[in-house]
PDB file of N, CA and C in Angstrom:
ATOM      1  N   UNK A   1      83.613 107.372  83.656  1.00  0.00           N
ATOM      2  CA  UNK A   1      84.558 106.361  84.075  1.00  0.00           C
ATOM      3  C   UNK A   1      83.874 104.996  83.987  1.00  0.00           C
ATOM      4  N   UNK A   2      84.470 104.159  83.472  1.00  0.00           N
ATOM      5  CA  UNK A   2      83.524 102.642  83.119  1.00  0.00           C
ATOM      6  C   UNK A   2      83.821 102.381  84.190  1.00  0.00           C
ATOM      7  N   UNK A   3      82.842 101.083  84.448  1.00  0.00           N
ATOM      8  CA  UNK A   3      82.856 100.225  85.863  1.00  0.00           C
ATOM      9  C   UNK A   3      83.112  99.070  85.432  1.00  0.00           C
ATOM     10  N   UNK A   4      83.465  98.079  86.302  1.00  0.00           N
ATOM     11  CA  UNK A   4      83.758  96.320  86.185  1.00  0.00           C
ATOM     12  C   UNK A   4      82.964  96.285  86.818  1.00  0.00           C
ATOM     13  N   UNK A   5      81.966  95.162  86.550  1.00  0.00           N
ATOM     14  CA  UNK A   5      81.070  94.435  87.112  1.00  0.00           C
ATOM     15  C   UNK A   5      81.784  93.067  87.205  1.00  0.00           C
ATOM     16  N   UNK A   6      81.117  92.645  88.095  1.00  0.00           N
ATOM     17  CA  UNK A   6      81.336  91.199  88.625  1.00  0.00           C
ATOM     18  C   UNK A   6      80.066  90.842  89.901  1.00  0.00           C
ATOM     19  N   UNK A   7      80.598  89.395  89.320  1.00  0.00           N
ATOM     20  CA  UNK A   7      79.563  88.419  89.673  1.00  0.00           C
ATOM     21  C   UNK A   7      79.975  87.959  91.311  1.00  0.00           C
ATOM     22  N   UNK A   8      78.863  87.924  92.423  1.00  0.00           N
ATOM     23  CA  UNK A   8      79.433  87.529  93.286  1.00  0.00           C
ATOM     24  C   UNK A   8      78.253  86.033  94.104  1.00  0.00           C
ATOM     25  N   UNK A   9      78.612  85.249  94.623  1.00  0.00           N
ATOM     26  CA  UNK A   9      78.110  84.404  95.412  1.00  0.00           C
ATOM     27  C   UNK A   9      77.925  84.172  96.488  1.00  0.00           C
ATOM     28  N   UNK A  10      77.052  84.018  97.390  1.00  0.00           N
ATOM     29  CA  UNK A  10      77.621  83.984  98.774  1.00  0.00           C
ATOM     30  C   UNK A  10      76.676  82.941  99.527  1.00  0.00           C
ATOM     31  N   UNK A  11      77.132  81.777 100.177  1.00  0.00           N
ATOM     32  CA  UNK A  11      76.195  80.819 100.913  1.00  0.00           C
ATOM     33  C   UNK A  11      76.524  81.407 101.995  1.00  0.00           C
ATOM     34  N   UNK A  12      76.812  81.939 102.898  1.00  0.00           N
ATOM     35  CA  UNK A  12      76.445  82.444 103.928  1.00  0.00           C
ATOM     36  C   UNK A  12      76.453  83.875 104.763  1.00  0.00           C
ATOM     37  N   UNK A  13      76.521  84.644 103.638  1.00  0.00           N
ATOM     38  CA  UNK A  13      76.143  85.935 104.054  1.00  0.00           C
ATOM     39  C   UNK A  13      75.277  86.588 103.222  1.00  0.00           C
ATOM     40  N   UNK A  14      74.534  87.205 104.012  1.00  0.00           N
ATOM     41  CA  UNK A  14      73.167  88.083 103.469  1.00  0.00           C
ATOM     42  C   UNK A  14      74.056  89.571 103.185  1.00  0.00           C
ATOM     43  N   UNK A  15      73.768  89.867 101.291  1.00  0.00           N
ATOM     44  CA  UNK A  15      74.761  90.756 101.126  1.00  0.00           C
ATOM     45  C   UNK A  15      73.737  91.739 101.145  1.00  0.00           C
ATOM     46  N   UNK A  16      73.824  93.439 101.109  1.00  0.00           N
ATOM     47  CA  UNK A  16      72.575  93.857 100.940  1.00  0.00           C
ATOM     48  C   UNK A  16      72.966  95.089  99.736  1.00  0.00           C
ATOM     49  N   UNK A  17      72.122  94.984  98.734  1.00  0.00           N
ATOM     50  CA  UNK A  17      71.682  95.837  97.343  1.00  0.00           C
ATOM     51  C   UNK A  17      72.207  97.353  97.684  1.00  0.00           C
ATOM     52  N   UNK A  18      72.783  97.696  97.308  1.00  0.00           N
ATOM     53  CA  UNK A  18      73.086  99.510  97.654  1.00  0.00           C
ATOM     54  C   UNK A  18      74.147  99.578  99.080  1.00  0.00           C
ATOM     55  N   UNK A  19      75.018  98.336  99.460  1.00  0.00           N
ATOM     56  CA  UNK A  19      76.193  98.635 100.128  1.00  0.00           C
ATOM     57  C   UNK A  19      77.095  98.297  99.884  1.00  0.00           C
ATOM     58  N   UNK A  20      78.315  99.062 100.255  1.00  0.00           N
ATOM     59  CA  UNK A  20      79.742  98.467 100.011  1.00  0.00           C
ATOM     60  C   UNK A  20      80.278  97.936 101.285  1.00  0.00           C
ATOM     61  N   UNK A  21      81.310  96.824 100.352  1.00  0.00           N
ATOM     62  CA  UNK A  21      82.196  95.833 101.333  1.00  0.00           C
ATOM     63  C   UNK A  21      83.583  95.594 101.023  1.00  0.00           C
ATOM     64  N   UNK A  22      84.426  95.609 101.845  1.00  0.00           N
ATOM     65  CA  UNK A  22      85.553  95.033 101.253  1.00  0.00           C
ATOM     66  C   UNK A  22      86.205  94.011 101.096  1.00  0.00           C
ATOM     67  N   UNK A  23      86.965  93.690  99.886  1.00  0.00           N
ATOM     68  CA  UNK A  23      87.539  92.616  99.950  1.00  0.00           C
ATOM     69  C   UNK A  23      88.717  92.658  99.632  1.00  0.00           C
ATOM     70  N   UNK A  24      89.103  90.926 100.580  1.00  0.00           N
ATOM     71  CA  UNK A  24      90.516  90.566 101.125  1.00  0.00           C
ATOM     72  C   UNK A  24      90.892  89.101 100.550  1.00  0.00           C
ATOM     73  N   UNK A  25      92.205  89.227 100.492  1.00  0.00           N
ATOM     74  CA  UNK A  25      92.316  87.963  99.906  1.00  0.00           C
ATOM     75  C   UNK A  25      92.329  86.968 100.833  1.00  0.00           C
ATOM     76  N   UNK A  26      92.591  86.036 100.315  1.00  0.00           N
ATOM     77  CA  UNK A  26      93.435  84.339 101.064  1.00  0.00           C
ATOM     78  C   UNK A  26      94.064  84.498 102.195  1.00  0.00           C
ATOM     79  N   UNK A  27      93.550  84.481 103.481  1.00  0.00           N
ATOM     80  CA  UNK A  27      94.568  84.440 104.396  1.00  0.00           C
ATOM     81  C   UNK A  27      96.218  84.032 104.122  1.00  0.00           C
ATOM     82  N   UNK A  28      96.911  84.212 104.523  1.00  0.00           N
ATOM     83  CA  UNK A  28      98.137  83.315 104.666  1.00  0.00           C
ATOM     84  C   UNK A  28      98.403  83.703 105.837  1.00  0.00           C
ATOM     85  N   UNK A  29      99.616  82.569 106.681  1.00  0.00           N
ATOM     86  CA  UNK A  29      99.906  82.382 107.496  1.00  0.00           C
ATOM     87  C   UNK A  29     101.561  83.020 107.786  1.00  0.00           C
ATOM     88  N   UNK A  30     101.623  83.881 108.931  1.00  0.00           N
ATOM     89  CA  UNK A  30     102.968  84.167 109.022  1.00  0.00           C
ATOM     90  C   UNK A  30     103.105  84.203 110.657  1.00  0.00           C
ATOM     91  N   UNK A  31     104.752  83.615 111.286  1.00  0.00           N
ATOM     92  CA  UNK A  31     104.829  83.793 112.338  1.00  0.00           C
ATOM     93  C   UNK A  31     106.531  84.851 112.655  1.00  0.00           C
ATOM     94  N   UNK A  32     106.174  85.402 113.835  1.00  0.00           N
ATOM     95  CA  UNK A  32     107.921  85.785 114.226  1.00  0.00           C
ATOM     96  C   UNK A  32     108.419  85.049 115.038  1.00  0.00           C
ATOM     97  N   UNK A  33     109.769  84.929 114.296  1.00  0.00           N
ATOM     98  CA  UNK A  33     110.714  83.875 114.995  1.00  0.00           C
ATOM     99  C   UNK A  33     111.360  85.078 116.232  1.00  0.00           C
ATOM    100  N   UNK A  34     111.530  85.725 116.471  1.00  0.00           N
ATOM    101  CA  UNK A  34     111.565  87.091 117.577  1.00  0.00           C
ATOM    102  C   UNK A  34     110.983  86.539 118.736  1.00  0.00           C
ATOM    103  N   UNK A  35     109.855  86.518 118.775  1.00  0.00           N
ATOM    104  CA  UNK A  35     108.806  86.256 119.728  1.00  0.00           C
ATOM    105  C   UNK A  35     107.670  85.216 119.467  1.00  0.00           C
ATOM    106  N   UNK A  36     107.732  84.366 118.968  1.00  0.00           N
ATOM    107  CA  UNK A  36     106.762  83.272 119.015  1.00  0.00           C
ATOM    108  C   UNK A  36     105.653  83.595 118.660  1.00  0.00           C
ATOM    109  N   UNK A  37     105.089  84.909 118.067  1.00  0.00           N
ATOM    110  CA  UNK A  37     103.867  85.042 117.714  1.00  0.00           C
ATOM    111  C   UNK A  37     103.432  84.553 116.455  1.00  0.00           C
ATOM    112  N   UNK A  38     102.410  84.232 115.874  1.00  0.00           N
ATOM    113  CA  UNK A  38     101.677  83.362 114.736  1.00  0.00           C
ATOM    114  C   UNK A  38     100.258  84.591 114.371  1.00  0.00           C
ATOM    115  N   UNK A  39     100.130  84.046 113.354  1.00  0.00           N
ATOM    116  CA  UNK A  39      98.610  85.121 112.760  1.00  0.00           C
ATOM    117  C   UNK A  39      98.641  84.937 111.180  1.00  0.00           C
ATOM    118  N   UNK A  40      97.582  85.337 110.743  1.00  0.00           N
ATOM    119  CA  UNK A  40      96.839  85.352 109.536  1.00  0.00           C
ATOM    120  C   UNK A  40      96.766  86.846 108.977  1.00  0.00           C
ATOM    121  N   UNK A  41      97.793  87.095 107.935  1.00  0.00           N
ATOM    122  CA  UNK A  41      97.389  88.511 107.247  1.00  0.00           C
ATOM    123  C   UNK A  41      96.956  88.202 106.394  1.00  0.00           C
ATOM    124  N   UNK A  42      96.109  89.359 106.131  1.00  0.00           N
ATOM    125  CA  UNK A  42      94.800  89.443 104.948  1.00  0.00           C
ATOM    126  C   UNK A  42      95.552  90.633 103.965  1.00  0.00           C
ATOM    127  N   UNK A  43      95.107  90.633 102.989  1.00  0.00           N
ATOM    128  CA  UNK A  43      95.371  92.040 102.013  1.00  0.00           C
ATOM    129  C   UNK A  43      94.299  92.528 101.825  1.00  0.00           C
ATOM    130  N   UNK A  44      94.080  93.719 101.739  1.00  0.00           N
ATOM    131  CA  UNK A  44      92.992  94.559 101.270  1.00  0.00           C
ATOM    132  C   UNK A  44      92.860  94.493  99.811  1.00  0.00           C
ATOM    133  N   UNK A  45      92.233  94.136  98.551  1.00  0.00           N
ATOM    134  CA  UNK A  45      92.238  94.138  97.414  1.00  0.00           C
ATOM    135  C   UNK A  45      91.343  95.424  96.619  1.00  0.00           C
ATOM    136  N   UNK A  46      90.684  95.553  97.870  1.00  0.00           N
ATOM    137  CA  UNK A  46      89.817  96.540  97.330  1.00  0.00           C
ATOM    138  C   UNK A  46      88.031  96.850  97.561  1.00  0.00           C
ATOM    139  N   UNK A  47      87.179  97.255  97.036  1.00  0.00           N
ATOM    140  CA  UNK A  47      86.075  97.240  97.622  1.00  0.00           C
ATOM    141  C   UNK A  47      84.974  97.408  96.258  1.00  0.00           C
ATOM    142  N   UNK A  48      83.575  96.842  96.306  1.00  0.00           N
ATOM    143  CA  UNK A  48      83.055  96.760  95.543  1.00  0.00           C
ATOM    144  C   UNK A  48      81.345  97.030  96.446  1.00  0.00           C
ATOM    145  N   UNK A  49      80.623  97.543  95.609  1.00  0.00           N
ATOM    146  CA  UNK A  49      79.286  97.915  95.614  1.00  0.00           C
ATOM    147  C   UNK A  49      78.451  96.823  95.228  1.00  0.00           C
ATOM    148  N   UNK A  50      77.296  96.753  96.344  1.00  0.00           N
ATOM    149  CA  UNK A  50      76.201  95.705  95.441  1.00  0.00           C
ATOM    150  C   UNK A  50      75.187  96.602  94.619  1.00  0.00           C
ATOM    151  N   UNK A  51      75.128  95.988  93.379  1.00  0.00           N
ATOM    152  CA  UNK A  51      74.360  96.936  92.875  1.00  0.00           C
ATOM    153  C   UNK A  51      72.251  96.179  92.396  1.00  0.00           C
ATOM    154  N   UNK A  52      72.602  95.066  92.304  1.00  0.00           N
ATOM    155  CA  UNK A  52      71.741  94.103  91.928  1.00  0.00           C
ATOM    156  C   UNK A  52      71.724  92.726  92.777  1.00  0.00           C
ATOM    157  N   UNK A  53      70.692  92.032  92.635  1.00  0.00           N
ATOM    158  CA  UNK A  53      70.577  90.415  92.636  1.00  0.00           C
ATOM    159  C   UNK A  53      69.945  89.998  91.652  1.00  0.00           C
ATOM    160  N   UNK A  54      70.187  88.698  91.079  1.00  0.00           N
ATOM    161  CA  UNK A  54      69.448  87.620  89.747  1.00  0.00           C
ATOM    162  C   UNK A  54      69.735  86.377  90.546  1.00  0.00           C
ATOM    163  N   UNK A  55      68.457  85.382  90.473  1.00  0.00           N
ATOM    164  CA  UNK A  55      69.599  83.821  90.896  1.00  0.00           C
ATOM    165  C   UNK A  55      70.030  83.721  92.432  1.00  0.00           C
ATOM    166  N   UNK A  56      69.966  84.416  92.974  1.00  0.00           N
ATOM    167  CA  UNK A  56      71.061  83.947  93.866  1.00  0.00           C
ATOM    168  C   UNK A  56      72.421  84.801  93.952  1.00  0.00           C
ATOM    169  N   UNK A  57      72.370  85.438  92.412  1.00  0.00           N
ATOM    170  CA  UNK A  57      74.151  85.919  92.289  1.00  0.00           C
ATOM    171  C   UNK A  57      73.957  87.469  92.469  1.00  0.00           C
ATOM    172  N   UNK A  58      75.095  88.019  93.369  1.00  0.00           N
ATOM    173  CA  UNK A  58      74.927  88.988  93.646  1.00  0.00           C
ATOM    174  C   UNK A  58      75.582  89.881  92.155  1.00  0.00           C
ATOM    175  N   UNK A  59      75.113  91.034  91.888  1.00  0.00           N
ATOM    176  CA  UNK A  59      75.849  91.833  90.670  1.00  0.00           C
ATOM    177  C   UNK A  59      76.423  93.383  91.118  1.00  0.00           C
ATOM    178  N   UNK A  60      77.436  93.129  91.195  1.00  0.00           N
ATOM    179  CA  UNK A  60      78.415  94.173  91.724  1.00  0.00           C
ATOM    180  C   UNK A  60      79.476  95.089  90.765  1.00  0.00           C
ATOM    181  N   UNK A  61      79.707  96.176  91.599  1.00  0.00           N
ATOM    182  CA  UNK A  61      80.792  96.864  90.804  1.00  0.00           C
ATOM    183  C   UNK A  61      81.891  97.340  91.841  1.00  0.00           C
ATOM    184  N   UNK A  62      83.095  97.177  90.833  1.00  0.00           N
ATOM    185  CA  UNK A  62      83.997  97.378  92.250  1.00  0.00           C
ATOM    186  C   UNK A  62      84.546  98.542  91.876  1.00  0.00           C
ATOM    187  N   UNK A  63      84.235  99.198  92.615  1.00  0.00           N
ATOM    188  CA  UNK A  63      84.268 100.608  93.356  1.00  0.00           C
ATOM    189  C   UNK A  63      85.670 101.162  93.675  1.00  0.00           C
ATOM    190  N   UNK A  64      86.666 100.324  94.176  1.00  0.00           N
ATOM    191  CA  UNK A  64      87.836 100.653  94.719  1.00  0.00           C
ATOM    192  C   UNK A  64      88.956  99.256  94.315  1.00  0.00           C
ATOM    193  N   UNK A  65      89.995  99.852  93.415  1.00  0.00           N
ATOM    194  CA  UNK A  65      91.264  98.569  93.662  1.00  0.00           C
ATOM    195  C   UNK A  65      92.289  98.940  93.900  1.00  0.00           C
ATOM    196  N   UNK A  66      92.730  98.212  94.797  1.00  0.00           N
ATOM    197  CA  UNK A  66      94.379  98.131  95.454  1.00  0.00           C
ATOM    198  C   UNK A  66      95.126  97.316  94.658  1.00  0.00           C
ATOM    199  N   UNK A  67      94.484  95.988  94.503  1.00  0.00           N
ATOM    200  CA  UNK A  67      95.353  94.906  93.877  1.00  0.00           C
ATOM    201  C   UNK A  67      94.211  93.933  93.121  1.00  0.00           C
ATOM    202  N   UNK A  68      94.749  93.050  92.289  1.00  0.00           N
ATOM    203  CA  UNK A  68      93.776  92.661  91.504  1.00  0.00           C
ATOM    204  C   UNK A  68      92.775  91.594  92.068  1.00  0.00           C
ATOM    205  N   UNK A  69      91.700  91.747  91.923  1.00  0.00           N
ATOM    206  CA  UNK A  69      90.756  90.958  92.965  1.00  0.00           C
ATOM    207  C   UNK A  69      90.317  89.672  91.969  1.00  0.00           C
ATOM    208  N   UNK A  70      90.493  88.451  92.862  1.00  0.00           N
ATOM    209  CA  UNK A  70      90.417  87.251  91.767  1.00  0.00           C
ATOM    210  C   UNK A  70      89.803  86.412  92.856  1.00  0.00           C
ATOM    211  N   UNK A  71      88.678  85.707  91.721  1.00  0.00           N
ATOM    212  CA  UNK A  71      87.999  84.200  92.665  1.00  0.00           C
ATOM    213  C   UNK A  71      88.603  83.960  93.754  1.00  0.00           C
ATOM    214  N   UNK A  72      87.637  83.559  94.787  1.00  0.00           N
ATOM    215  CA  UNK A  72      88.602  83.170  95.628  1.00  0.00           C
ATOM    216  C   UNK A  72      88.466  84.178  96.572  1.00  0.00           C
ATOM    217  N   UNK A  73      88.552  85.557  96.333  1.00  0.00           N
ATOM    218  CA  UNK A  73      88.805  86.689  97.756  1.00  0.00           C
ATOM    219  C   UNK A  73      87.351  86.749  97.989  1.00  0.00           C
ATOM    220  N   UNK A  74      87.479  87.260  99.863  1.00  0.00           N
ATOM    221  CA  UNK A  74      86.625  87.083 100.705  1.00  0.00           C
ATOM    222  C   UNK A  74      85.744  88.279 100.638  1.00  0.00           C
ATOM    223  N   UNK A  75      85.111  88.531 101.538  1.00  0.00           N
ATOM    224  CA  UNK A  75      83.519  89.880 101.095  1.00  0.00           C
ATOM    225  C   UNK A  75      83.771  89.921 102.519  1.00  0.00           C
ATOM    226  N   UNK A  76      83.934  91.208 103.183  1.00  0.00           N
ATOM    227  CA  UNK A  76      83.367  91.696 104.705  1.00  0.00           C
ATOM    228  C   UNK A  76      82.923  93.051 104.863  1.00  0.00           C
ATOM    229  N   UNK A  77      82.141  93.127 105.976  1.00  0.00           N
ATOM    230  CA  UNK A  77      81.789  94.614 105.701  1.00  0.00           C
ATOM    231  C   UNK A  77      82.689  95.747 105.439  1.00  0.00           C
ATOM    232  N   UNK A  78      82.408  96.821 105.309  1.00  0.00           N
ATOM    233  CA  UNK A  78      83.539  97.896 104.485  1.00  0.00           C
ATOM    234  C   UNK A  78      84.359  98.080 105.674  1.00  0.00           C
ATOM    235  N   UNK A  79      85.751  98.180 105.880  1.00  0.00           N
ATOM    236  CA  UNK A  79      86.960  98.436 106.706  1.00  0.00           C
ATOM    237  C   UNK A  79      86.451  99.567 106.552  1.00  0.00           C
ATOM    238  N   UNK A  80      87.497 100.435 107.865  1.00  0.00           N
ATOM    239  CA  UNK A  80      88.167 101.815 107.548  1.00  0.00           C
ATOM    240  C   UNK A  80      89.073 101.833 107.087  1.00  0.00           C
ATOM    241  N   UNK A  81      89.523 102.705 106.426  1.00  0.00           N
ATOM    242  CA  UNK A  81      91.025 102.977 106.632  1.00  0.00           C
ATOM    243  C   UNK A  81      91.666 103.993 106.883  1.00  0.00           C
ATOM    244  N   UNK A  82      92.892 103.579 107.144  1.00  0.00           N
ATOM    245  CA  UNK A  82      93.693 104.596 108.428  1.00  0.00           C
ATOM    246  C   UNK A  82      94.847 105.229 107.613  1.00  0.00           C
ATOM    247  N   UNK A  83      94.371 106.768 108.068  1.00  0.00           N
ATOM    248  CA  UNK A  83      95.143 107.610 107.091  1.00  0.00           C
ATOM    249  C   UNK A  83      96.890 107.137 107.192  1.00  0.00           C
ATOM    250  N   UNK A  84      97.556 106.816 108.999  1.00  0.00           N
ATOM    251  CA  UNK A  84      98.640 106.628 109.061  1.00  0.00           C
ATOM    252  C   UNK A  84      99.173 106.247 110.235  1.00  0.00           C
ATOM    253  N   UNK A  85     100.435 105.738 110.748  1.00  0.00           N
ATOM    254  CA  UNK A  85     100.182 104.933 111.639  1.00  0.00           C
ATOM    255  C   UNK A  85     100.926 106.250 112.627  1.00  0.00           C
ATOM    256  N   UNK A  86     101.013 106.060 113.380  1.00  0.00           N
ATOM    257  CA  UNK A  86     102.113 107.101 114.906  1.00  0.00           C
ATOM    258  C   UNK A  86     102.362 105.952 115.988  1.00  0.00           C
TER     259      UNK A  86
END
């Protein structure tokens, strides 16, 4: 199975060589007019492996896609995920 590699950057997180993380896109902002509540959903895009460093730039493969992961989406440590809700 081929892999995508990609290039990653990060000024302020220490990524580390041989773990996975996931990534989320662009916050956006949504509120309910119901109840006055406000918040920031994220999307899961998917998850990628560090496999290397050169430079500064981290060299990764992404491991897992949901949706297409483009400049711009965020790096956090690996979520769970939840088989379903009750």
């Amino acid at each position: 199975m081929p892999c995508e590699i990609i290039f990653v950057k990060s000024e302020n997180q220490d990524l580390q060589v041989g773990s996975t993380y996931s990534v989320l896109s662009e916050p956006y902002y949504v509120n309910e007019e119901k109840s006055d509540r406000t918040g920031y959903v994220y999307k899961l895009m998917g998850e990628i492996k560090i496999i290397g460093i050169k430079d500064g730039t981290y060299i990764s493969i992404i491991s897992k896609s949901y949706n297409t992961i483009a400049r711009g989406d965020r790096i956090y440590p690996l979520m769970p995920v939840i088989s379903g809700l009750r």
